[in-house]
C-alpha atoms as a PDB file:
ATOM      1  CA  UNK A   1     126.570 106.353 104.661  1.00  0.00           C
ATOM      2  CA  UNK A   2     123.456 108.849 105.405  1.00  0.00           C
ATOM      3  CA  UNK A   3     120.982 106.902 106.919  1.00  0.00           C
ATOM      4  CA  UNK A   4     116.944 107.279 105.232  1.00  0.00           C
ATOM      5  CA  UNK A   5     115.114 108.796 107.959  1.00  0.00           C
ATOM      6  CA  UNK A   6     110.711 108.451 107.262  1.00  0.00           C
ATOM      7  CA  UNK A   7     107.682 108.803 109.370  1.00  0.00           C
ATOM      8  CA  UNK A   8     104.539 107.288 109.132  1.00  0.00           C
ATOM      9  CA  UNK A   9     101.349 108.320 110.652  1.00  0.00           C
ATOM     10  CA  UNK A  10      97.587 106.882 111.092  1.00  0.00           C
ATOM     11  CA  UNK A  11      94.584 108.066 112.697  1.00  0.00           C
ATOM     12  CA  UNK A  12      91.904 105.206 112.751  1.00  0.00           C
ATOM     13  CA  UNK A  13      88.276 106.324 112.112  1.00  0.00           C
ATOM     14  CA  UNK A  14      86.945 102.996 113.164  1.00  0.00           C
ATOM     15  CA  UNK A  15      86.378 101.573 116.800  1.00  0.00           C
ATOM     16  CA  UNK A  16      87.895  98.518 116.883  1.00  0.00           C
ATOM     17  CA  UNK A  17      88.873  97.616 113.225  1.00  0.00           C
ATOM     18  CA  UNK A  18      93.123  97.070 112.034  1.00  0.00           C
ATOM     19  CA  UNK A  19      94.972  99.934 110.257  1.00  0.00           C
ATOM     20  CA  UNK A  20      98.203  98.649 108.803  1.00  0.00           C
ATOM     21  CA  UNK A  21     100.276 101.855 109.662  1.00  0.00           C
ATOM     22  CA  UNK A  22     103.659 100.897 107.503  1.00  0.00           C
ATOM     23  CA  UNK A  23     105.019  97.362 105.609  1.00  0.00           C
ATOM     24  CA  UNK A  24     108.854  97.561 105.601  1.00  0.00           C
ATOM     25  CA  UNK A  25     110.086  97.149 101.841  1.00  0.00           C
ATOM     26  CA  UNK A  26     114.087  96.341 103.072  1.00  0.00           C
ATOM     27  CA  UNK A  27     115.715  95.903 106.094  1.00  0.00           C
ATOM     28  CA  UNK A  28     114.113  98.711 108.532  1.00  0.00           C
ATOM     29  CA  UNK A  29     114.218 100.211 112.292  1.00  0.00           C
ATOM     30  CA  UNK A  30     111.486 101.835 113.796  1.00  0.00           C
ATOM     31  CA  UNK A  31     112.786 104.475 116.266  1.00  0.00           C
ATOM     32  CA  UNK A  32     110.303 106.054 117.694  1.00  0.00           C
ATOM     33  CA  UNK A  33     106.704 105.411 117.901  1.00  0.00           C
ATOM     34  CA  UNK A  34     104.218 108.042 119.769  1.00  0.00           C
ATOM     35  CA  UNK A  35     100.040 107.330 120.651  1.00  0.00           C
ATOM     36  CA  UNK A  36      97.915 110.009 121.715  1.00  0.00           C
ATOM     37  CA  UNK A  37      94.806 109.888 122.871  1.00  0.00           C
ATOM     38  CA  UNK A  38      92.719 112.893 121.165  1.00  0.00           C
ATOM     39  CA  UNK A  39      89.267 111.941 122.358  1.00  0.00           C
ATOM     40  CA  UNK A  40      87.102 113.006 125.259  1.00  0.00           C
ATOM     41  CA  UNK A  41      87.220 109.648 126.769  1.00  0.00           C
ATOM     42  CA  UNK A  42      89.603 107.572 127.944  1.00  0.00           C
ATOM     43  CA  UNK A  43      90.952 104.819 125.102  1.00  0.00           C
ATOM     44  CA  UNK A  44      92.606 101.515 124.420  1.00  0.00           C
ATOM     45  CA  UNK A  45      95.249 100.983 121.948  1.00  0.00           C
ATOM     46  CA  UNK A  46      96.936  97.860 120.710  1.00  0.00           C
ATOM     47  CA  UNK A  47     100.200  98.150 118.426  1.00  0.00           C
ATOM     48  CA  UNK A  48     102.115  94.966 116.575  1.00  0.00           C
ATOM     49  CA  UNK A  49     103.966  93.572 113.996  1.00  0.00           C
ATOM     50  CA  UNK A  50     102.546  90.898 111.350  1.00  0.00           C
ATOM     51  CA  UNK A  51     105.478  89.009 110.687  1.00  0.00           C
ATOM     52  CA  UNK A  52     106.450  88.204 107.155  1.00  0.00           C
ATOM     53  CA  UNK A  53     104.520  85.819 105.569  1.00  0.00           C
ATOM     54  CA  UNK A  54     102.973  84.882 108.583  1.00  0.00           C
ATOM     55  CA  UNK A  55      99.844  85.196 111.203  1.00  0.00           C
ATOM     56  CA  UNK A  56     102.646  85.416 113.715  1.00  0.00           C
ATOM     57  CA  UNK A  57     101.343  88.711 115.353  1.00  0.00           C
ATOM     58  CA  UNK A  58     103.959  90.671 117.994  1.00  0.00           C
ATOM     59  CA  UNK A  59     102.752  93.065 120.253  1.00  0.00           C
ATOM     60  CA  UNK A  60     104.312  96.143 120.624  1.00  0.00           C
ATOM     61  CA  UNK A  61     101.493  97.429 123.451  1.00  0.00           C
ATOM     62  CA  UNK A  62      98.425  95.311 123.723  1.00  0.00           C
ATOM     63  CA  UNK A  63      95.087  96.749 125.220  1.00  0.00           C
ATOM     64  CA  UNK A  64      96.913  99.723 127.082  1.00  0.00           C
ATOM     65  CA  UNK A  65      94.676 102.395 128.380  1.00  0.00           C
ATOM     66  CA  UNK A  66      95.751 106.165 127.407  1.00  0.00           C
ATOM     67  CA  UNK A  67      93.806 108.245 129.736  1.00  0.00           C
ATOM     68  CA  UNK A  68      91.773 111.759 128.333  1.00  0.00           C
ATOM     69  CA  UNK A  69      94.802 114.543 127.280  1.00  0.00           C
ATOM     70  CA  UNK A  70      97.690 111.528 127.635  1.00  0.00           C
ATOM     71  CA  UNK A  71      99.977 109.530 125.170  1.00  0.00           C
ATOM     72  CA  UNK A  72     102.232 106.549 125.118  1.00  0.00           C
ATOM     73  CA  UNK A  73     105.560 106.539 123.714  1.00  0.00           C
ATOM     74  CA  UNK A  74     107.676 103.138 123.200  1.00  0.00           C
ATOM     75  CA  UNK A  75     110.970 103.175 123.981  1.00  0.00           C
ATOM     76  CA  UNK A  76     113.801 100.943 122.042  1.00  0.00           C
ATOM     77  CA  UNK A  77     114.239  99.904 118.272  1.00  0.00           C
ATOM     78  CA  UNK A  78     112.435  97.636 116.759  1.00  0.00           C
ATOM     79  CA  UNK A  79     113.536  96.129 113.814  1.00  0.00           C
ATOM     80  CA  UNK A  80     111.505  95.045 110.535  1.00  0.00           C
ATOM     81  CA  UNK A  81     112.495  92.709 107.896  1.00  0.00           C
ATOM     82  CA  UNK A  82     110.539  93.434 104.170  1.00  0.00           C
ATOM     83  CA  UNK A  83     107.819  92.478 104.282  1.00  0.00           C
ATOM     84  CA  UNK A  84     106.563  92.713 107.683  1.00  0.00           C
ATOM     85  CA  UNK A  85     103.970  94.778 108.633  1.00  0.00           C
ATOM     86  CA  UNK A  86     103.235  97.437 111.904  1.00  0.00           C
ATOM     87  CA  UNK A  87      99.556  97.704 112.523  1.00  0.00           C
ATOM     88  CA  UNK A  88      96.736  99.475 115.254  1.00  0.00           C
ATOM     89  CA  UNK A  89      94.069  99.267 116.622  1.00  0.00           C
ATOM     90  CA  UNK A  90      91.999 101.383 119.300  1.00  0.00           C
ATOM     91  CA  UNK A  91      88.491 100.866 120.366  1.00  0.00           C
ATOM     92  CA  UNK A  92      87.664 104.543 120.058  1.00  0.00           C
ATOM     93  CA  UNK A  93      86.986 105.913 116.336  1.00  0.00           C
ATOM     94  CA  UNK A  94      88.971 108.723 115.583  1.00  0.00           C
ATOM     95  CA  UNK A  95      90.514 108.473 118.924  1.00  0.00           C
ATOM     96  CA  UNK A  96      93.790 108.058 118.185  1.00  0.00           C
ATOM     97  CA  UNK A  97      96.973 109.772 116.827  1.00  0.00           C
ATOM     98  CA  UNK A  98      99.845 107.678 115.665  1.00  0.00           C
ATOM     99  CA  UNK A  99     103.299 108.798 115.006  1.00  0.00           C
ATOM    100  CA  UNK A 100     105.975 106.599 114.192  1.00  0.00           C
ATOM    101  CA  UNK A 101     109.555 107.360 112.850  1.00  0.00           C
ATOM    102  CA  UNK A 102     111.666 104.571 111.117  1.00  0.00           C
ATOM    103  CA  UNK A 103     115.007 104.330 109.636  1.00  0.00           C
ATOM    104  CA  UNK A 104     114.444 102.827 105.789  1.00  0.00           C
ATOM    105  CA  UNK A 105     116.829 100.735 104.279  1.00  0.00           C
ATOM    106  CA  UNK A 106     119.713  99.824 107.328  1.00  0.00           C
ATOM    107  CA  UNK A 107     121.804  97.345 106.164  1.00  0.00           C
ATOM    108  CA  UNK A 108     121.404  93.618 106.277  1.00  0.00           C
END
């Protein structure tokens, strides 16, 4: 079976306020996920998942510094049931370049 193969990006052009980047709509696996800091200062970047129907927030990177001309990658899969929701935050507006490739629609 080919597998559904999507990316997702956000750029946040407020200091300190939650972008919602993606909500998974089936069974989903984020692959690859990629911050880089495109400021002249240095800048802090949080990255979770609202779980389903919850306020059950899970950190992917909380409060990590990404220093002038620097990124962050995560490494590892991450799956997302429907519903839930990745989200960011930095404290620098227009700081921040998020890329994040996902797998849509793996199987249950």
């Amino acid at each position: 079976m080919a597998q559904d193969f999507r990316r997702h990006t956000a750029a946040p052009s407020s200091a300190n306020s939650t972008t919602s980047v993606y909500t998974a709509d089936s069974n989903d696996c984020i692959v690859g996920l990629h911050c880089a800091n495109v400021a002249t200062t240095q800048i802090t970047v949080g990255v979770w998942v609202r779980l389903t129907g919850t306020t059950n927030d899970i950190y992917l990177i909380k409060d990590a510094p990404i220093p002038v001309g620097s990124s962050l990658s995560i490494d590892g899969k991450f799956n997302l049931a429907s519903g839930d929701i990745l989200r960011v935050t930095t404290d620098t507006a227009n700081g921040l370049n998020l890329f994040v490739s996902l797998v849509d629609e793996i199987s249950a």
